[in-house]
N, C-alpha and C. Protein backbone atom coordinates (compact mmCIF):
# COMPACT_ATOMS: atom_id res chain seq x y z
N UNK A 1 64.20 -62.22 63.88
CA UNK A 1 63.83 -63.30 62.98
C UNK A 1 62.31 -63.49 62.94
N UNK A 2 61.46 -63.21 63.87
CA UNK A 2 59.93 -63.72 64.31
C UNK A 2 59.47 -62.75 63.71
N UNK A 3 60.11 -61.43 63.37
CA UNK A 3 59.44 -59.92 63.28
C UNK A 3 59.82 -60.15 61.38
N UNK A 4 60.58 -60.82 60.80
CA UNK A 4 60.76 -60.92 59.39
C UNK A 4 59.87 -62.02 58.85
N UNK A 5 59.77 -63.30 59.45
CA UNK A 5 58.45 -64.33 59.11
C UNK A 5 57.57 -63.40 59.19
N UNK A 6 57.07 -62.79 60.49
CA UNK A 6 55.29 -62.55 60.79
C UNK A 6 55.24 -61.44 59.22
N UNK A 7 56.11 -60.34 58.85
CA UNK A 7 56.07 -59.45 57.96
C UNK A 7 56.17 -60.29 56.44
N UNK A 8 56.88 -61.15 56.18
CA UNK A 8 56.48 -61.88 55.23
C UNK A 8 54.93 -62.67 55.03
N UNK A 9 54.88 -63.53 56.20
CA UNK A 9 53.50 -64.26 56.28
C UNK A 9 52.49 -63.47 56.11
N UNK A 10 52.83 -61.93 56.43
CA UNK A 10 51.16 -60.72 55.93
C UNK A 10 51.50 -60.58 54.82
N UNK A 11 52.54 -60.09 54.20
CA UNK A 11 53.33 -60.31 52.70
C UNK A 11 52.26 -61.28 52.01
N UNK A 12 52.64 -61.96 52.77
CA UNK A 12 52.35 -63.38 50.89
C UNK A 12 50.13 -63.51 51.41
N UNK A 13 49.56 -63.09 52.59
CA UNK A 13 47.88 -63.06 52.60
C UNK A 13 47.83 -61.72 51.85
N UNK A 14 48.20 -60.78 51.85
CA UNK A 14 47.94 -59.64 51.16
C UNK A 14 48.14 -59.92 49.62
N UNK A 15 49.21 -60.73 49.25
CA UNK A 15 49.02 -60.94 48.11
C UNK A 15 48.26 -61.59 47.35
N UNK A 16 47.90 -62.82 47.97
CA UNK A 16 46.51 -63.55 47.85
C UNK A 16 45.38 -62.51 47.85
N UNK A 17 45.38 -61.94 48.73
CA UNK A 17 44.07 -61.64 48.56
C UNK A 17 43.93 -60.53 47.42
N UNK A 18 44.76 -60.08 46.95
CA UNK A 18 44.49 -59.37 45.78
C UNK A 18 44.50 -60.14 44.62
N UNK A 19 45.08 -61.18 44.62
CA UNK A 19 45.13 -61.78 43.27
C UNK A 19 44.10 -62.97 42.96
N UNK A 20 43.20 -62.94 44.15
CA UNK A 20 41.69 -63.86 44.10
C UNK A 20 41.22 -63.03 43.07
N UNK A 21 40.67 -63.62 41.97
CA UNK A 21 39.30 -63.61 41.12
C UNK A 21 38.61 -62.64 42.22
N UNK A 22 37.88 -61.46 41.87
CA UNK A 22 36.64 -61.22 42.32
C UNK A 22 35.65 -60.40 40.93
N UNK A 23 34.34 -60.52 41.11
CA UNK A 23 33.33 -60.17 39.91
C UNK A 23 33.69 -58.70 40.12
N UNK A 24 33.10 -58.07 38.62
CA UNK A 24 33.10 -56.69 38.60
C UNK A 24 31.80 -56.71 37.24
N UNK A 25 31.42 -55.95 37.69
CA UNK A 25 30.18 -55.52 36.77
C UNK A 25 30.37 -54.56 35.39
N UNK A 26 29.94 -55.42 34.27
CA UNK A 26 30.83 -54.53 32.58
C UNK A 26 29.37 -54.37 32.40
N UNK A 27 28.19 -52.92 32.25
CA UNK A 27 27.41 -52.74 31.75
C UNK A 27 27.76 -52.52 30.15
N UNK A 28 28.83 -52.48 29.85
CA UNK A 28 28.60 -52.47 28.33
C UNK A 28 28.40 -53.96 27.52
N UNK A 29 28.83 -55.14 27.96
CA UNK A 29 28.76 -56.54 27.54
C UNK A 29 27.08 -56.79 27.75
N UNK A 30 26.54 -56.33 29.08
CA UNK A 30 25.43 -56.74 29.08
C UNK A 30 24.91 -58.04 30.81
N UNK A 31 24.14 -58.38 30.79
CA UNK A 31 23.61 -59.41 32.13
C UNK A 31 24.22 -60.54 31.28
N UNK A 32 23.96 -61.05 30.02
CA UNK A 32 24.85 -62.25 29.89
C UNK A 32 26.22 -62.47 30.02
N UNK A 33 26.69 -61.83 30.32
CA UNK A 33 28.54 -62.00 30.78
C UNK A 33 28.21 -61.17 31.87
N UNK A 34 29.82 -62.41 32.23
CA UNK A 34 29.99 -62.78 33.63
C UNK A 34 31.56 -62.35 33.73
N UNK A 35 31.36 -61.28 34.70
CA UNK A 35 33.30 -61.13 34.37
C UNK A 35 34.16 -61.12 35.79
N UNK A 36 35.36 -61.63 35.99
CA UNK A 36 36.09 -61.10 37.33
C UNK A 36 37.40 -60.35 36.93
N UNK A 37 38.02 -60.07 37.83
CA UNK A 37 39.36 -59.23 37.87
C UNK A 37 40.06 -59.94 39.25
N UNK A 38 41.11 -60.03 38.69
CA UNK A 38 42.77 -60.71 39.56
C UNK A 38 43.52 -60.07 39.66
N UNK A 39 44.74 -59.62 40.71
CA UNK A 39 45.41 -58.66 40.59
C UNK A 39 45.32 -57.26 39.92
N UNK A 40 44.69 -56.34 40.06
CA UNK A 40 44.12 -55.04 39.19
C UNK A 40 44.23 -55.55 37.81
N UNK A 41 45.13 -56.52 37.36
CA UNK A 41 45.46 -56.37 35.91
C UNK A 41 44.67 -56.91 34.80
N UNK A 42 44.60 -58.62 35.21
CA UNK A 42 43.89 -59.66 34.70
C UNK A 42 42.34 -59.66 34.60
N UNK A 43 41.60 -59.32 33.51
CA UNK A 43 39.86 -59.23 33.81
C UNK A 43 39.80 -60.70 32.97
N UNK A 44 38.83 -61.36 33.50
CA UNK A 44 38.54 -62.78 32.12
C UNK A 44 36.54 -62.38 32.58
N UNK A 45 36.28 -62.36 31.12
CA UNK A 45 34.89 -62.70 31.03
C UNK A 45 34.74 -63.57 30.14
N UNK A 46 33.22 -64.42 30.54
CA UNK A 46 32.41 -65.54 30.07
C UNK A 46 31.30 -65.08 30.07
N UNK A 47 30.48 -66.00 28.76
CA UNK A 47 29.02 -65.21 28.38
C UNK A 47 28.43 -66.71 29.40
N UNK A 48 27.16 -66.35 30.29
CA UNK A 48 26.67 -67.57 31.07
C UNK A 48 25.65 -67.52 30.01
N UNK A 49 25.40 -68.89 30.13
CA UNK A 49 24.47 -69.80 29.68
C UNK A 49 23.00 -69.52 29.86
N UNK A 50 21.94 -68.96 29.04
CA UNK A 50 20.47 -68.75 29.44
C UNK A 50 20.43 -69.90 30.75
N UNK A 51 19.16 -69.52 31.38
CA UNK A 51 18.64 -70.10 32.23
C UNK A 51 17.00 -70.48 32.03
């Protein structure tokens, strides 16, 4: 039973941690967009705001 929790409980951080937002760099959009990727699948970009 302890050996099916602990294998689930790495289960569900492994899945988190792939499905965090992290940045990835689109040289074709340019330095004004701003983009991440979630789960390999999901990319969302936003154009940032001059500074």
């Amino acid at each position: 039973m302890l050996v099916v929790v602990s294998l689930l409980a790495g289960a569900a951080v492994i899945l988190m941690a792939m499905a965090a937002p992290h940045p990835v760099s689109s040289a074709a959009l340019g330095s004004e967009w701003q983009c991440s990727k979630a789960g390999f699948i999901l990319t969302t970009c936003r154009q940032v705001p001059p500074v």
